[in-house]
Every structure is written in structure tokens, then in C-alpha cells.
C-alpha atoms as a PDB file:
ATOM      1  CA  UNK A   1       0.000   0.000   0.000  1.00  0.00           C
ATOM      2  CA  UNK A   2       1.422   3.795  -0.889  1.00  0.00           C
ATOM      3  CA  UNK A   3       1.397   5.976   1.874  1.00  0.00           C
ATOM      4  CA  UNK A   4       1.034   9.932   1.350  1.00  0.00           C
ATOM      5  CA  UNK A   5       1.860  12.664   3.726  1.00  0.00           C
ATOM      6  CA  UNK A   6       1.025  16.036   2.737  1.00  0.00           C
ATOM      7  CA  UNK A   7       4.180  17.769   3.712  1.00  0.00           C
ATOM      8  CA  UNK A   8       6.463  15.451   1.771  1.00  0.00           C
ATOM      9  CA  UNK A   9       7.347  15.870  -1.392  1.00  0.00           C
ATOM     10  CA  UNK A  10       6.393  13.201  -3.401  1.00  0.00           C
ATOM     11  CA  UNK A  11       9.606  11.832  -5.069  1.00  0.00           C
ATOM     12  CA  UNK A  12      10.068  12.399  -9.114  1.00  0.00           C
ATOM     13  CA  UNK A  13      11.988  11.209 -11.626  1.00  0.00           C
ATOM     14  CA  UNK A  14      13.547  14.717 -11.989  1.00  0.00           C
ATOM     15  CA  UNK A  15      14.748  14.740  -8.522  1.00  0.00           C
ATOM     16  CA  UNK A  16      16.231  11.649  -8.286  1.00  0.00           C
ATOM     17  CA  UNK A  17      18.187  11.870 -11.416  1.00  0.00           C
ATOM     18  CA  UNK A  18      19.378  15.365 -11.241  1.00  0.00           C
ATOM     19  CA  UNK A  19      19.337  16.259  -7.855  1.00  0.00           C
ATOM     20  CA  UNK A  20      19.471  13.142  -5.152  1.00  0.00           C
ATOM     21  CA  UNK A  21      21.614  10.653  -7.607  1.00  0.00           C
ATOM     22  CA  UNK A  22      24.872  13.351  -7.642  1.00  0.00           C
ATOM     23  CA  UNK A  23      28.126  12.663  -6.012  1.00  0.00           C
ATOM     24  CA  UNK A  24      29.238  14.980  -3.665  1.00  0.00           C
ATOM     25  CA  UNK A  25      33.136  16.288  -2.924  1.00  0.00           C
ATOM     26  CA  UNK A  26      35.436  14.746  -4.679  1.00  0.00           C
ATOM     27  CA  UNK A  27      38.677  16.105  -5.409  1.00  0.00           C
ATOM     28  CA  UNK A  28      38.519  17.797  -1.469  1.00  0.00           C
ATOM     29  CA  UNK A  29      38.572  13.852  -0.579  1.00  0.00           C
ATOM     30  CA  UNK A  30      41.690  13.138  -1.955  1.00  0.00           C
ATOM     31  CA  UNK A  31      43.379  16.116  -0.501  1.00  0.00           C
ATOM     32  CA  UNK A  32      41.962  15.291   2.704  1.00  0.00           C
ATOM     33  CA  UNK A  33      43.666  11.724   2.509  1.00  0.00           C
ATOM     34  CA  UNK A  34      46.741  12.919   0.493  1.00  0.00           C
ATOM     35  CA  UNK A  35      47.298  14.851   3.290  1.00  0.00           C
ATOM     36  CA  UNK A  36      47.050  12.249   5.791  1.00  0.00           C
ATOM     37  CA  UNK A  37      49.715  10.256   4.242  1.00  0.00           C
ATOM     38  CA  UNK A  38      51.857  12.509   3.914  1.00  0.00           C
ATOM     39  CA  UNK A  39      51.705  13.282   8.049  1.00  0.00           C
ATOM     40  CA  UNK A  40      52.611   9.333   8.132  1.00  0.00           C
ATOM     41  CA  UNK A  41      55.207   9.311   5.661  1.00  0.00           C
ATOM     42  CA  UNK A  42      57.050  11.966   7.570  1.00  0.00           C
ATOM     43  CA  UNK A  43      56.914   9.576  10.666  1.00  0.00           C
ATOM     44  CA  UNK A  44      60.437   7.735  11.814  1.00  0.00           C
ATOM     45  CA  UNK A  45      58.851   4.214  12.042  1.00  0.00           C
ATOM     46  CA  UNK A  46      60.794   1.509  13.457  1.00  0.00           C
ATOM     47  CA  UNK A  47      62.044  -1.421  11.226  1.00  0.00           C
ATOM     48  CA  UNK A  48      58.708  -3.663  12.273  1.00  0.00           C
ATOM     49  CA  UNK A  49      56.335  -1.290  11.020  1.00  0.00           C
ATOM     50  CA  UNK A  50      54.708  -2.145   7.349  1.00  0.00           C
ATOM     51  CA  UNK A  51      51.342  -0.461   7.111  1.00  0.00           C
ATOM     52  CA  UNK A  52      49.018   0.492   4.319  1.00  0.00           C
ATOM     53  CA  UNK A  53      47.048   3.544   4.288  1.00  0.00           C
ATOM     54  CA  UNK A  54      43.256   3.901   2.146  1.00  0.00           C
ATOM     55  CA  UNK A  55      40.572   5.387   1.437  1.00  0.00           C
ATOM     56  CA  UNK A  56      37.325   3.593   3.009  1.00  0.00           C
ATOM     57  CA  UNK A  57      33.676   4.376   3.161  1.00  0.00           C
ATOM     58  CA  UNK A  58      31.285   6.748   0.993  1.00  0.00           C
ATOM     59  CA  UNK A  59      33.911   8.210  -0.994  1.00  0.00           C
ATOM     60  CA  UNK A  60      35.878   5.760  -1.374  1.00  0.00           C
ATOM     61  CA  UNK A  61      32.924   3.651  -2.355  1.00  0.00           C
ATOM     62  CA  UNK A  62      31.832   6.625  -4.998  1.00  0.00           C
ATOM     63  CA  UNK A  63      28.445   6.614  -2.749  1.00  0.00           C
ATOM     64  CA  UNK A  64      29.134  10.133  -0.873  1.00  0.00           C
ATOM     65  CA  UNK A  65      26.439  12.794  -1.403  1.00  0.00           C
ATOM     66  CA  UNK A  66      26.414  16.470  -0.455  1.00  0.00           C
ATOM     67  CA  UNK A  67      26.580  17.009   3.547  1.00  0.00           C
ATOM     68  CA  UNK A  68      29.151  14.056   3.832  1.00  0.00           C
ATOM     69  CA  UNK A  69      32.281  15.520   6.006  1.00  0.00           C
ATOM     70  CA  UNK A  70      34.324  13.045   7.536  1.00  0.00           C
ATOM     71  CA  UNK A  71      36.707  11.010   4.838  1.00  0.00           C
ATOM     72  CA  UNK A  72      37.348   7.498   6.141  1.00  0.00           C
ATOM     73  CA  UNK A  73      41.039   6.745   5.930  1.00  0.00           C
ATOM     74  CA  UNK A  74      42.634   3.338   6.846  1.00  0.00           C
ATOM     75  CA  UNK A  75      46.038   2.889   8.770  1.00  0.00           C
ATOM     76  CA  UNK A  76      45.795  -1.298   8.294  1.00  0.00           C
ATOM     77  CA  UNK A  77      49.215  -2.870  10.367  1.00  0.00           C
ATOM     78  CA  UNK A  78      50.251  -5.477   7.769  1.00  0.00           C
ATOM     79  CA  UNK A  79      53.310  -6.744   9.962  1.00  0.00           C
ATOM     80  CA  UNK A  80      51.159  -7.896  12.916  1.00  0.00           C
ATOM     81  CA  UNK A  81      47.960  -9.688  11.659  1.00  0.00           C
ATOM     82  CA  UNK A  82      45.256 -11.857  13.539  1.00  0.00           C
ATOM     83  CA  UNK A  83      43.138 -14.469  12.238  1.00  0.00           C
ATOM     84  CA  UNK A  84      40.207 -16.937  12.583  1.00  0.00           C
ATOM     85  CA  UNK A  85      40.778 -20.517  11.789  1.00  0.00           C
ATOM     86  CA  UNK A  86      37.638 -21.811  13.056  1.00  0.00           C
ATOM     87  CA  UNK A  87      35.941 -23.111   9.701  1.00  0.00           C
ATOM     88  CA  UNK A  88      39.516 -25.625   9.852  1.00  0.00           C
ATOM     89  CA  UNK A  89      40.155 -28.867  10.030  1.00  0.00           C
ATOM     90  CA  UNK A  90      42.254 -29.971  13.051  1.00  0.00           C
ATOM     91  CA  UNK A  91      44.963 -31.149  10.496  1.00  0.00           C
ATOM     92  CA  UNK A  92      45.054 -27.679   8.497  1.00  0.00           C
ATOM     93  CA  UNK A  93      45.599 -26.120  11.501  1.00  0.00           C
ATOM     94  CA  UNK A  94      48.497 -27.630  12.627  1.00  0.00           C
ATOM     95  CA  UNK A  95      49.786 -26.734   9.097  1.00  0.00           C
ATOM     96  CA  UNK A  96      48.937 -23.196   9.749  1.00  0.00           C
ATOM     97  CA  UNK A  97      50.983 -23.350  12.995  1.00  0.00           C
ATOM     98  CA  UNK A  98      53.754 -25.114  11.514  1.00  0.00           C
ATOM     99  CA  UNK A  99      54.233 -21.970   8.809  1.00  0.00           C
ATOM    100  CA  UNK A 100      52.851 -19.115  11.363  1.00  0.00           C
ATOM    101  CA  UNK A 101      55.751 -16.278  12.815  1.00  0.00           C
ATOM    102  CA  UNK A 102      54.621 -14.576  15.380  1.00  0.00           C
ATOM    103  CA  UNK A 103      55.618 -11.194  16.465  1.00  0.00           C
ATOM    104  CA  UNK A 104      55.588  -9.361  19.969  1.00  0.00           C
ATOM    105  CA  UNK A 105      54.684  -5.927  18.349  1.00  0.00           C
ATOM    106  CA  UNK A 106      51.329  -4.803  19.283  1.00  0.00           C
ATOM    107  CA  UNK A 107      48.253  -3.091  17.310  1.00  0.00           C
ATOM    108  CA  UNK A 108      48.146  -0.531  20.457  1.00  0.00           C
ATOM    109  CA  UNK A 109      51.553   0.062  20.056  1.00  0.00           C
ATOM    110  CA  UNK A 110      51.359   1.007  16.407  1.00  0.00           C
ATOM    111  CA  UNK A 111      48.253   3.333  17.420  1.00  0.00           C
ATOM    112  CA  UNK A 112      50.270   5.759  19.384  1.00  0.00           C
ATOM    113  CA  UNK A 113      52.471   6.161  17.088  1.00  0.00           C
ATOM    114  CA  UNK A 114      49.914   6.738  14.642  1.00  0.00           C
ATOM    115  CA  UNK A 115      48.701   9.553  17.307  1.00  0.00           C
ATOM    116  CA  UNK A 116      52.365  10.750  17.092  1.00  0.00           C
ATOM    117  CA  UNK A 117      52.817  11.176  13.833  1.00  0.00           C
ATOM    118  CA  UNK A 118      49.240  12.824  13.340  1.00  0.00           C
ATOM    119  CA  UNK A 119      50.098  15.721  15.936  1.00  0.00           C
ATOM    120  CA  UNK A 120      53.173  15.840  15.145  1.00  0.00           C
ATOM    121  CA  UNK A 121      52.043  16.986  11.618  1.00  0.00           C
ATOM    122  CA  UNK A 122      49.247  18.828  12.221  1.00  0.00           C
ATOM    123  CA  UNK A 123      49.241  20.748  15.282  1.00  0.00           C
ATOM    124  CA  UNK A 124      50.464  23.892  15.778  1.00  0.00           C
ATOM    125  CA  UNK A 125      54.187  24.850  17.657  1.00  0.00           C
ATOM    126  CA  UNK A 126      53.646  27.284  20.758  1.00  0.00           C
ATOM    127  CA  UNK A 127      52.893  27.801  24.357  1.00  0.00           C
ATOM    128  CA  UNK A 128      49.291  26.686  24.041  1.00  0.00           C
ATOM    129  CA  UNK A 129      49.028  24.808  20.468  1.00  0.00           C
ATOM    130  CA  UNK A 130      45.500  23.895  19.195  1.00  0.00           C
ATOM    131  CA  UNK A 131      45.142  20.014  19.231  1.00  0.00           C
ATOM    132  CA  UNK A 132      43.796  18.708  15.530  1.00  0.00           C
ATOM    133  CA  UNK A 133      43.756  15.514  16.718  1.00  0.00           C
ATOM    134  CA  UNK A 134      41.747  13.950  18.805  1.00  0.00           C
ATOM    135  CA  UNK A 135      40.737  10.348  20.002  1.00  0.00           C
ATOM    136  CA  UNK A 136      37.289   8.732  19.178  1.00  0.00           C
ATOM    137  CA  UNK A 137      35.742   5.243  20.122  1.00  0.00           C
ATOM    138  CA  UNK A 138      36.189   3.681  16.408  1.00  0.00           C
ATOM    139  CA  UNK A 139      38.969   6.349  15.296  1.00  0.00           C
ATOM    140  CA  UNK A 140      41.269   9.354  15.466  1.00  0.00           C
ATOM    141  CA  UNK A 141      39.497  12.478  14.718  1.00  0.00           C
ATOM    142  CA  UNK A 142      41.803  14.759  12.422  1.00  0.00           C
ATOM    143  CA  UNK A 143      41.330  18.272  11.421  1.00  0.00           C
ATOM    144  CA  UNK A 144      43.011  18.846   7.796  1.00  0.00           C
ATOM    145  CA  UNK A 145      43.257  21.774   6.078  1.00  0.00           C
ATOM    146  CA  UNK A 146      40.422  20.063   3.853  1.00  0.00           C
ATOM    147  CA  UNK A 147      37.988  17.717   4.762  1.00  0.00           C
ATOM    148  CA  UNK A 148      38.218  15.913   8.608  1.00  0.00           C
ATOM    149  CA  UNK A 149      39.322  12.717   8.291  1.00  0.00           C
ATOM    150  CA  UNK A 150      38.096   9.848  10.361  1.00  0.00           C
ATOM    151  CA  UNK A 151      41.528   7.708  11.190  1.00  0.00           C
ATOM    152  CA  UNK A 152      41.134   3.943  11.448  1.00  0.00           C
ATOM    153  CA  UNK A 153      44.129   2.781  13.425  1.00  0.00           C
ATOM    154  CA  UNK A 154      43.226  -1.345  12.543  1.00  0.00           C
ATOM    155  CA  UNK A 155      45.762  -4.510  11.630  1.00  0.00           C
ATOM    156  CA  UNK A 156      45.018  -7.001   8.864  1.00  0.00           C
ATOM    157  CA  UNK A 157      42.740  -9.730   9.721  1.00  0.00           C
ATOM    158  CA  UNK A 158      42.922 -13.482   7.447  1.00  0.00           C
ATOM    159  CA  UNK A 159      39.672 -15.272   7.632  1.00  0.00           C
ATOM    160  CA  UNK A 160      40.196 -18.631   6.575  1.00  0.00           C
ATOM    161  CA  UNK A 161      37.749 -20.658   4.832  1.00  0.00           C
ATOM    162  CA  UNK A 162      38.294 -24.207   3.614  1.00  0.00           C
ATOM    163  CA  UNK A 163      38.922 -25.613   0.064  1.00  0.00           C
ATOM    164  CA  UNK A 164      39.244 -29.160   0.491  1.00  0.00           C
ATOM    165  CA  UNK A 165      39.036 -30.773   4.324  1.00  0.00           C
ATOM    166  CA  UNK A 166      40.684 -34.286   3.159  1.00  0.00           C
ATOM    167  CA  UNK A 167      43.886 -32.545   2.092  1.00  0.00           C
ATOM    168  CA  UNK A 168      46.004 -30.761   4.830  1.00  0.00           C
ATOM    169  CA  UNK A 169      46.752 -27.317   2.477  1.00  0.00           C
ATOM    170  CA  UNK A 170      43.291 -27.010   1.245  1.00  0.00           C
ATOM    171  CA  UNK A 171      42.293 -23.835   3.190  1.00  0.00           C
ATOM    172  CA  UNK A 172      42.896 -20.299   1.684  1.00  0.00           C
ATOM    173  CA  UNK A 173      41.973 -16.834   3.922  1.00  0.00           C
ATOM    174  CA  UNK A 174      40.289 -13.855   2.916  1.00  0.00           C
ATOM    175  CA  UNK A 175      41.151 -10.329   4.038  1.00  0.00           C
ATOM    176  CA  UNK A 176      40.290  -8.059   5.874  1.00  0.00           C
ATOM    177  CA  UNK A 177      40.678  -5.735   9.186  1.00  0.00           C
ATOM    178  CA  UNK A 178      40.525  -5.547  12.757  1.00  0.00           C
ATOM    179  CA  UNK A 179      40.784  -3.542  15.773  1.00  0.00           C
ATOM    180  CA  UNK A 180      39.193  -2.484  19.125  1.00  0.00           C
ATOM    181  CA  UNK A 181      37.537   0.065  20.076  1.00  0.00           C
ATOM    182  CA  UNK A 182      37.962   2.409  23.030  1.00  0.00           C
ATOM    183  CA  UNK A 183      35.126   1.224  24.810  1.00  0.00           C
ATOM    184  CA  UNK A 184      36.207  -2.597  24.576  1.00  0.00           C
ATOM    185  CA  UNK A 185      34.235  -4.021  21.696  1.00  0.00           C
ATOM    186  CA  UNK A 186      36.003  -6.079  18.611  1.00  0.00           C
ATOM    187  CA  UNK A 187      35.434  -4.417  14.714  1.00  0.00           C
ATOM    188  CA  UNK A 188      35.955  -6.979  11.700  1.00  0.00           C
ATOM    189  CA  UNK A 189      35.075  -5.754   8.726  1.00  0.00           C
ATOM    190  CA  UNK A 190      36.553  -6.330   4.802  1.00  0.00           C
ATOM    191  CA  UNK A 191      36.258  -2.823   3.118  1.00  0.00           C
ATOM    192  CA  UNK A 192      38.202  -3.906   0.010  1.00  0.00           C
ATOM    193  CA  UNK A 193      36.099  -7.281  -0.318  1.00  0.00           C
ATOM    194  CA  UNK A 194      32.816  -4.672  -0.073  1.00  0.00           C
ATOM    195  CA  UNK A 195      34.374  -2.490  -2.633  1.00  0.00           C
ATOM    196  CA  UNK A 196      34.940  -4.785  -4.834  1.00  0.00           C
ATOM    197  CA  UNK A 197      31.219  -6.308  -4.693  1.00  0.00           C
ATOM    198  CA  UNK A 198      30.024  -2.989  -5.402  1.00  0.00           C
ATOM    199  CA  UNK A 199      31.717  -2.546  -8.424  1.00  0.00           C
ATOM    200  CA  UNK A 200      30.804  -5.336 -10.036  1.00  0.00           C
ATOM    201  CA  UNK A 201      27.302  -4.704  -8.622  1.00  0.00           C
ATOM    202  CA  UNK A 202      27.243  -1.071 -10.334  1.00  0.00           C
ATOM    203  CA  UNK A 203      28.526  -2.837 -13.407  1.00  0.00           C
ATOM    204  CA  UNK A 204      25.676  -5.569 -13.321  1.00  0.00           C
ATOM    205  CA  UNK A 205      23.079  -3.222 -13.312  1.00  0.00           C
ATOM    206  CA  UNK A 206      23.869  -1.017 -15.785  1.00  0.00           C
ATOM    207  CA  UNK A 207      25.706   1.502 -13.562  1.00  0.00           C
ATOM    208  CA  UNK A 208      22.422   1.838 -11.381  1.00  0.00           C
ATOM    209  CA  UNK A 209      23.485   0.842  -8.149  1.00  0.00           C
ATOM    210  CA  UNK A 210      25.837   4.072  -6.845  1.00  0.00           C
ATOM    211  CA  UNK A 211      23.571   6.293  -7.785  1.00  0.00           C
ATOM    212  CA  UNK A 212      20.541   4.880  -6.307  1.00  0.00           C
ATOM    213  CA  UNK A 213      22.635   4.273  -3.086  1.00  0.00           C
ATOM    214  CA  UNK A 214      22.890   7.884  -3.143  1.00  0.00           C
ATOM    215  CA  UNK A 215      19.099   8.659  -4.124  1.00  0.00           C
ATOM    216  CA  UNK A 216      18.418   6.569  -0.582  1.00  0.00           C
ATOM    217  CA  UNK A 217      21.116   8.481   1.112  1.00  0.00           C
ATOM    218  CA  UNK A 218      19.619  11.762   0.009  1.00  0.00           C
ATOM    219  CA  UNK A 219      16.291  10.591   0.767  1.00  0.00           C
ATOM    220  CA  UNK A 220      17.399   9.282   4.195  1.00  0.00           C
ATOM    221  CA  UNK A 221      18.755  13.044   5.067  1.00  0.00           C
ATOM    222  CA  UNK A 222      15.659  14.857   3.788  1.00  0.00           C
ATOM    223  CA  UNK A 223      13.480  12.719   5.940  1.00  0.00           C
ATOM    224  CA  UNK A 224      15.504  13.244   8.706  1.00  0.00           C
ATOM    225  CA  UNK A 225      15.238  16.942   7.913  1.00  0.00           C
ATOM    226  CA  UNK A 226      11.499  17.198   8.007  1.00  0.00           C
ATOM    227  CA  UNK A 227      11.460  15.089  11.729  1.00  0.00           C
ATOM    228  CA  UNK A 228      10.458  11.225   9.991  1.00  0.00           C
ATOM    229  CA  UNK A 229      12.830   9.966  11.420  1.00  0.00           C
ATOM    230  CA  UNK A 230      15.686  10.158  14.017  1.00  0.00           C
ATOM    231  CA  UNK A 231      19.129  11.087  12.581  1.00  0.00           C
ATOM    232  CA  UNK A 232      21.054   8.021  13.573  1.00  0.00           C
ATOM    233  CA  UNK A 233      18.464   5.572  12.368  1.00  0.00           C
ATOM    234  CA  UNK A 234      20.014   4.660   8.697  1.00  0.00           C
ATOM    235  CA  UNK A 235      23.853   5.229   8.900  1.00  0.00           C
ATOM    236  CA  UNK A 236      25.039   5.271   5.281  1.00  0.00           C
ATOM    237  CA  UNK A 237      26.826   1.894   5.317  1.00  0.00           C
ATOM    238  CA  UNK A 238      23.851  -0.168   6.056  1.00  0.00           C
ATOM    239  CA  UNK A 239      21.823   1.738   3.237  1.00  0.00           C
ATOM    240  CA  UNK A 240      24.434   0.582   1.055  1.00  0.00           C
ATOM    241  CA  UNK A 241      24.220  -2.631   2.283  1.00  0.00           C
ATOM    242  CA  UNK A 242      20.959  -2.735   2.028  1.00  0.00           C
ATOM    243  CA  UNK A 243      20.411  -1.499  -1.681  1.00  0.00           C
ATOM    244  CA  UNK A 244      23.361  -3.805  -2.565  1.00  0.00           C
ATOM    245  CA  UNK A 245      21.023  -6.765  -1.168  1.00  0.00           C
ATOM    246  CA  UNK A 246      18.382  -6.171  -3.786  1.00  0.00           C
ATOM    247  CA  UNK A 247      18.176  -7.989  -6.799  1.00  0.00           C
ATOM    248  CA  UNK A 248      19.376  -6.675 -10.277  1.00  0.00           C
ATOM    249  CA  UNK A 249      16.138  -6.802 -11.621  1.00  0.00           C
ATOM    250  CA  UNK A 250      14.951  -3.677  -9.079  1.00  0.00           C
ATOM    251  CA  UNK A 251      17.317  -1.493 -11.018  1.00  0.00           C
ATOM    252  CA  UNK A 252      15.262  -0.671 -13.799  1.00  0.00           C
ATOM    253  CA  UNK A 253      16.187   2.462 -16.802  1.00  0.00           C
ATOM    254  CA  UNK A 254      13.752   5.415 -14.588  1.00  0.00           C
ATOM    255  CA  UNK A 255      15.304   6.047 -11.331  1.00  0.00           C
ATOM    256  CA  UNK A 256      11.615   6.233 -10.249  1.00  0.00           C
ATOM    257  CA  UNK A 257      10.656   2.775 -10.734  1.00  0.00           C
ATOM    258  CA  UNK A 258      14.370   1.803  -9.467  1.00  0.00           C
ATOM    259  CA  UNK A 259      13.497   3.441  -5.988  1.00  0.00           C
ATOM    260  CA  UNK A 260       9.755   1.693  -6.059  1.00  0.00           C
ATOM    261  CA  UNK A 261      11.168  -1.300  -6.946  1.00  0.00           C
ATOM    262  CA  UNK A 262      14.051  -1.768  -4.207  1.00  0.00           C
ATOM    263  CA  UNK A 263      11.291  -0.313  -1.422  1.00  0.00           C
ATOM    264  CA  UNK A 264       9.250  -3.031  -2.570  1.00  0.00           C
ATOM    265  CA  UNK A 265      11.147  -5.727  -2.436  1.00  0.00           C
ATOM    266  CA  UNK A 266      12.786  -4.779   1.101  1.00  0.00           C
ATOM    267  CA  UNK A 267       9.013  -4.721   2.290  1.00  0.00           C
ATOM    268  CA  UNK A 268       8.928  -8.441   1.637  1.00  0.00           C
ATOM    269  CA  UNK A 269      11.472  -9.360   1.959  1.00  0.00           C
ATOM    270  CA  UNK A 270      14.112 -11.790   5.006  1.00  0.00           C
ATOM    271  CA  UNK A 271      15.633  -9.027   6.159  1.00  0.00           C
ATOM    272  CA  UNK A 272      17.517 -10.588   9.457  1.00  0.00           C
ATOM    273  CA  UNK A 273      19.230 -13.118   6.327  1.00  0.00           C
ATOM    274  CA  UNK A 274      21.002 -10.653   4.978  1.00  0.00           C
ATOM    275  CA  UNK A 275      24.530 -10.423   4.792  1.00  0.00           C
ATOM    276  CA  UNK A 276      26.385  -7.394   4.706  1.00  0.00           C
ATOM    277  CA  UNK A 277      27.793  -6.036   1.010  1.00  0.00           C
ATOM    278  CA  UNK A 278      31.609  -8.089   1.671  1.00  0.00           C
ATOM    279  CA  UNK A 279      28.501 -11.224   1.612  1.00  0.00           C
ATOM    280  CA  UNK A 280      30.754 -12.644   5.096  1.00  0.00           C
ATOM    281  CA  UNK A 281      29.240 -10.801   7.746  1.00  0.00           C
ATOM    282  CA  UNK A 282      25.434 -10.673   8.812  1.00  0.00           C
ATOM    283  CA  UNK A 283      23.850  -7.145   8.690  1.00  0.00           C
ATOM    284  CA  UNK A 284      21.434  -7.485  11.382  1.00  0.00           C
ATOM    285  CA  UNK A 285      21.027  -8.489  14.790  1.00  0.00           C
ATOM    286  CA  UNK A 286      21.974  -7.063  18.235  1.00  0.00           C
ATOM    287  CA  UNK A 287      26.045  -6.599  17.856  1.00  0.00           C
ATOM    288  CA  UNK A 288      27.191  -3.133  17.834  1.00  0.00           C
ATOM    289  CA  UNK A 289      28.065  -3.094  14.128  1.00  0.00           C
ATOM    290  CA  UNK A 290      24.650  -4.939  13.373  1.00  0.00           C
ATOM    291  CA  UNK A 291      21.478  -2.370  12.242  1.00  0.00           C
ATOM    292  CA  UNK A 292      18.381  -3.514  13.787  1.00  0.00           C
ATOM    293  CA  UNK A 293      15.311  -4.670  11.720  1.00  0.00           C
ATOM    294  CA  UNK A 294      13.373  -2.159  13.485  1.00  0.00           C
ATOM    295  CA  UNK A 295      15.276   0.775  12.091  1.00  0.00           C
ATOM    296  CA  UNK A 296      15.516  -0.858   8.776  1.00  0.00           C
ATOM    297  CA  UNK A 297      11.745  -1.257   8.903  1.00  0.00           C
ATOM    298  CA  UNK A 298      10.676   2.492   9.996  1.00  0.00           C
ATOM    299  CA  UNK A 299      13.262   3.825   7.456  1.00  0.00           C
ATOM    300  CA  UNK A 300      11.747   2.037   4.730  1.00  0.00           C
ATOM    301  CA  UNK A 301       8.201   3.278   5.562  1.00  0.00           C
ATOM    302  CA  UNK A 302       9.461   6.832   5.675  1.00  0.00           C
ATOM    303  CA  UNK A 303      11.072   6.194   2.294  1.00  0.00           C
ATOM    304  CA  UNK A 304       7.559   4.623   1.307  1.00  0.00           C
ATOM    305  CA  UNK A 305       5.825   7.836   2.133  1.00  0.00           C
ATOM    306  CA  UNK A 306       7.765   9.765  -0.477  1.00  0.00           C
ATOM    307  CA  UNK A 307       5.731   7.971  -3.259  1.00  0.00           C
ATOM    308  CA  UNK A 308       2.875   9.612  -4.492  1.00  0.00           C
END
């Protein structure tokens, strides 16, 4: 059933393709993690540092719309890694010990010097200097002369996954990252497994899918605007996720039947099977970097009411 509220606008083909489907910043992006590296790259690291430093998130991801601020950049430790052997056999496991190093170097080590290297780049000499960095739950907050920038201190992660459990060697890993938080809890996540996916995802429907990630995105913010919704009830990843989830055939040639289309099918569709846009990792349930059904629910009802 369509639901109408007088004071929204009802959502048109004109709006969605002109307006709601456009990228935001771009080239402020890269300076904004240019700039980052180069703070790191002026570091002294000792000998067992090897790190990697990338874009993640909404502009990496070409999904960022006007409003986005923060740039998510990735400092991923490659010379300390963990792993999860758990879908092993007991045999491929001992083979896995047999090859493992192992290395008393620690992720929280790496972090402060990661906080060194930031302030030391960025923060002003004198008496009383301003602080442009500062320390968040997930990340390190940074003040550029740009964009902020949203600092993910992590260390590579190897999920392994077997390939043959008679033969000893037939297990292979996929990767991705890892690291705590402040406030205690674990974050696993595979950003270059999910950008990948949405590539070929954008590619499979006829470039559709980035823009109409965005059309929800914009959507999401105008609702949010008007008092739909609360602001912290669709966070931009698991709107991606979720229009990733929807079949091909919802991304039609009209942007308008593209957005009916993937409201409808959400609104019938399992949404506690789905699996977030890396396809390893479930999207909802009650973990902190789960979205609830609830919220997925009410936001898709509030998107429902911009139909005419």
C-alpha cells in the first residue's frame, strides 16, 4: 500500500536523477587523505612497522552525497595480523601453525604512534598549540586543512575458509581488518572485499546501483530533515548494504521505478538473512556493528511515504 503525507514531497523522476543521484566532494577527498599520508610518511617508524594507508567508506565507495564531512582513511598494520581458523580442520591447523611467525609488536603500540605522527604533523608549535587531533571510540578524529578525516588505526585480519578438508593445504583466507575500540568491543570488517562487490554490482546493473545508493542516502537526510525519522536511524553503510542486497532486476532504466522497486522488495522481503555487502558478515542483529530490523523497517516506511 502507498502511503502519502502532505508535507512530503512526493519523489520524481527529476529529482532523483538530477538532484538526489549526484556525487558529492570529490577532489577535497583526496586532498583530505593525500594529506594524511603525507603526516605518516614523515613519521620515523621503526624497522617492524609495514602499514598500508586507504581510502574507506562513501567516498571511497563513490556513494558520498552532499553534507558528507568526515573522509574514512585506513592505517591497516600489515606486519602484525590476527586471524580466525575456526571453519579448519584440526589437520590444516596444525599446518597453519607449523608456517605461522609470530611477532611481539602490538596493534596498540602502532596506534600511538599513529597519534604521534598525526600531531606531530598537524598541530600547531607554541605555548598553548590547538590540538587537531583527537581520540574517538572507532577512530582518530583529524582536522586537515580540507575535509576531517576519520583515522582507522586497525591490523590485517585473514579469515580462513576451507577448500578441500581431506587434504592438509586445502584452506585459503580472505582479508580483511581488525581492531578495538575504546570502549572494549572487537570491529571486523573487509572494506576492500565490499568495494569490490560494489563494483561489479554497479557494473551488473547497468551503472544503477551508486547512484541509487545515493538517491536513498539523500532521501534518508531529507526525511531526517522534516522530523520522519531520528538522525542516527540509517547510517550510510547499512543503506548501502541494504540497496546492494536487492536484486538486479529492481534497477530498472527510470530512477523512479528503481526506488519503487528496491522499497518493494525490502518490504517483503528476510531481512535478518542478509549479509552485509563483503557477503561474510550478517547485517542485522543485536552486535554493535549490526542495524536492527526495526530501524531498517521504519526507514523504509518513511522512504515509502515519499511515493505519491
Amino acid at each position: 500500500m502507498t502511503l502519502f503525507t502532505s508535507d512530503l514531497m512526493n519523489v520524481t523522476e527529476s529529482q532523483l536523477e538530477n538532484h538526489w543521484s549526484n556525487r558529492g566532494a570529490v577532489e577535497t577527498a583526496k586532498k583530505t587523505h593525500k594529506s594524511v599520508r603525507h603526516a605518516l610518511d614523515q613519521y620515523d617508524w621503526p624497522d617492524w612497522v609495514s602499514y598500508n594507508a586507504f581510502l574507506q567508506g562513501s567516498y571511497r565507495n563513490h556513494t558520498n552525497i552532499h553534507g558528507d564531512s568526515d573522509v574514512d582513511t585506513v592505517i591497516r598494520l600489515d606486519s602484525v595480523y590476527r586471524k580466525d581458523l575456526s571453519a579448519l580442520t584440526e589437520a590444516q591447523k596444525e599446518v597453519y601453525r607449523e608456517r605461522a611467525s609470530y611477532s611481539s609488536n602490538s596493534l596498540e603500540d602502532f596506534r600511538e604512534r599513529v597519534i604521534e605522527a598525526l600531531r606531530d604533523h598537524y598541530n600547531d608549535d607554541g605555548i598553548f598549540p590547538e590540538d587537531y587531533v583527537s581520540e574517538k571510540d572507532k577512530c582518530i578524529a583529524v582536522e586537515t586543512p580540507y575535509l576531517d578525516a576519520d583515522v582507522v588505526v586497525c591490523q590485517k585480519f585473514r579469515l580462513y575458509y576451507l577448500m578441500d578438508d581431506s587434504d592438509p593445504e586445502g584452506f585459503d583466507y580472505v582479508t580483511g581488518i581488525r581492531f578495538d575500540t575504546r570502549s572494549g568491543d572487537e570491529i571486523i570488517n573487509f572494506p576492500k572485499r565490499h568495494y569490490q562487490n560494489g563494483t561489479d554490482k554497479h557494473q551488473n546493473t547497468n551503472r544503477r546501483f551508486k547512484p541509487m545508493v545515493r538517491c536513498f542516502k539523500n532521501a534518508r537526510t531529507y526525511l531526517v530533515e522534516k522530523g520522519e525519522i531520528p538522525e542516527d536511524i540509517a547510517p550510510s553503510y547499512f543503506i548501502e548494504c541494504l540497496v546492494y542486497n536487492a536484486p538486479d532486476r529492481c534497477f530498472k532504466r527510470s530512477y523512479r521505478d528503481s526506488f519503487e522497486a528496491i522499497i518493494d522488495y525490502h518490504q517483503e522481503s528476510n531481512l535478518p538473512g542478509m549479509r552485509t555487502q563483503d557477503e561474510l558478515l550478517r547485517m542485522f542483529g543485536g552486535e554493535e556493528t549490526q542495524w536492527s530490523t526495526q530501524k531498517a523497517n521504519r526507514t523504509l516506511e518513511a522512504w515509502n511515504k515519499l511515493r505519491s
